[in-house]
Protein backbone atom coordinates (compact mmCIF):
# COMPACT_ATOMS: atom_id res chain seq x y z
CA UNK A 1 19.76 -13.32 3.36
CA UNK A 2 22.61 -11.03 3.95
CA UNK A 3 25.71 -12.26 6.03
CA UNK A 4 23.11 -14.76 8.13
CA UNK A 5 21.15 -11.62 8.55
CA UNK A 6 17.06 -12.14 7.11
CA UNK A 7 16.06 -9.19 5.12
CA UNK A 8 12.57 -9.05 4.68
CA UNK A 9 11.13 -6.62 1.82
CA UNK A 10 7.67 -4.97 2.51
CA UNK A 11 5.89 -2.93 -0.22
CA UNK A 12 2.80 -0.64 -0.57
CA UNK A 13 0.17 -0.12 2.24
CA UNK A 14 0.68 -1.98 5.61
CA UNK A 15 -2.55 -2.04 7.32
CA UNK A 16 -5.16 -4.64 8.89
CA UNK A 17 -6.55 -5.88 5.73
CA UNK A 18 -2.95 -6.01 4.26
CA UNK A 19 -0.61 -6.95 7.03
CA UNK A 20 -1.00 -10.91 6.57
CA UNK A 21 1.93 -12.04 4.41
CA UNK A 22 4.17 -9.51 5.99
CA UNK A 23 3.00 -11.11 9.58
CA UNK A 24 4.00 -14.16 7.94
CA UNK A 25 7.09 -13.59 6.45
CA UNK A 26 8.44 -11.75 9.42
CA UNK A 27 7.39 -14.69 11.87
CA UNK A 28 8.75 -17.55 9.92
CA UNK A 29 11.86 -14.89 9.51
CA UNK A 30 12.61 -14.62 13.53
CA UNK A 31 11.50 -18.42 14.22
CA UNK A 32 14.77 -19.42 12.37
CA UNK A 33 17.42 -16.41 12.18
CA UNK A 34 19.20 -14.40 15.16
CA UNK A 35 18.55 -11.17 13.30
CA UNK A 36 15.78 -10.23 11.07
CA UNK A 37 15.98 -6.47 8.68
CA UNK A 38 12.59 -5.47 7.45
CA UNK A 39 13.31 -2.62 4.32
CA UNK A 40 10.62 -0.25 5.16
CA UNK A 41 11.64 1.63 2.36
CA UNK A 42 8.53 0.56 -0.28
CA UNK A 43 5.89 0.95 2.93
CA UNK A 44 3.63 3.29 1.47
CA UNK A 45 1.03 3.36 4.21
CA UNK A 46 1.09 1.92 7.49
CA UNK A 47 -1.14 1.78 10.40
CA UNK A 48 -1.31 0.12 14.46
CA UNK A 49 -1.29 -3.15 12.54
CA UNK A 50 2.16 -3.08 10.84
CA UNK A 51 3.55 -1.04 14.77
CA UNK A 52 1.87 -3.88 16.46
CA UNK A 53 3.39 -6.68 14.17
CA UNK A 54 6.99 -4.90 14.71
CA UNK A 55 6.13 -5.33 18.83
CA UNK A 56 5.61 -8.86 17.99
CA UNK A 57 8.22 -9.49 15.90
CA UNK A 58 10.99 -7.86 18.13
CA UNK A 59 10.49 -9.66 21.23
CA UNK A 60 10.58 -13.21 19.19
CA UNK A 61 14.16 -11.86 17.99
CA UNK A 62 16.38 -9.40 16.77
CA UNK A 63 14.43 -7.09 14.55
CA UNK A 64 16.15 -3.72 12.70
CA UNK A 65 14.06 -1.78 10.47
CA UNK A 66 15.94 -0.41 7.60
CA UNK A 67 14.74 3.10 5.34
CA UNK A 68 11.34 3.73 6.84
CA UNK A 69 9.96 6.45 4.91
CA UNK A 70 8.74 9.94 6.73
CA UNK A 71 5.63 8.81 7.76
CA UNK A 72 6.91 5.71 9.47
CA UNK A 73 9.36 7.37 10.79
CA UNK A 74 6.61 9.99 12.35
CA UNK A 75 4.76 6.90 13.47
CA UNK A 76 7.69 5.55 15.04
CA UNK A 77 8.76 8.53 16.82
CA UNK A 78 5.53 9.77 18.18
CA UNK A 79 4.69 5.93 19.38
CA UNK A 80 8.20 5.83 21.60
CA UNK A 81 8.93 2.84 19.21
CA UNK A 82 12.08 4.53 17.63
CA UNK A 83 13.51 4.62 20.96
CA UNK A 84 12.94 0.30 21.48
CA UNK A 85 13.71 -0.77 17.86
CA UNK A 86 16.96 -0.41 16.20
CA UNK A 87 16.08 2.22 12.86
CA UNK A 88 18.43 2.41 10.70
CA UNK A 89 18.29 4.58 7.18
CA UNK A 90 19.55 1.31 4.78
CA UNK A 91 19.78 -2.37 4.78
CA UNK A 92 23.12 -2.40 5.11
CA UNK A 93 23.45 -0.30 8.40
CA UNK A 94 20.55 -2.30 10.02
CA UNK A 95 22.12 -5.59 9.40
CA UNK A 96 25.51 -4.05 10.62
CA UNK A 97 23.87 -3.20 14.14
């Protein structure tokens, strides 16, 4: 936790057979702080599962996602989802927004 701000790390692949105990640690994460950072910036792979979980997880709260790497940032942008989620290039500019 970073100035009452949840960071949540995610690494490697982020897909349907993967996406589990980030679901969980993002949900228990915006059940009990105002403002929740994922660092995308070990996602190696994602798919609809991780862009779904991010829907999720910003209407229960606050949600910034911090260093997404070019391909989430692709999925992002061509999804609209850039444009609803605050994106920020490091942890310490998403937790600053």
């Amino acid at each position: 936790m970073r100035d009452g701000v949840r960071v949540v790390a995610a690494h490697g692949s982020c897909d349907a057979q993967s996406i589990a105990r980030l679901e969980e640690a993002l949900t228990m994460a915006a059940w009990t702080h105002p403002k929740v950072v994922l660092d995308a910036s070990g996602i190696t792979f994602a798919d609809s599962s991780l862009l779904n979980l991010l829907i999720l997880t910003h209407r229960a709260g606050a949600l910034r996602v911090a260093g997404p790497r070019p391909h989430l940032q692709r999925l992002l942008r061509i999804t609209g989802l850039d444009a609803v989620l605050h994106v920020r290039a490091t942890v310490e500019e998403a937790a600053a927004c």
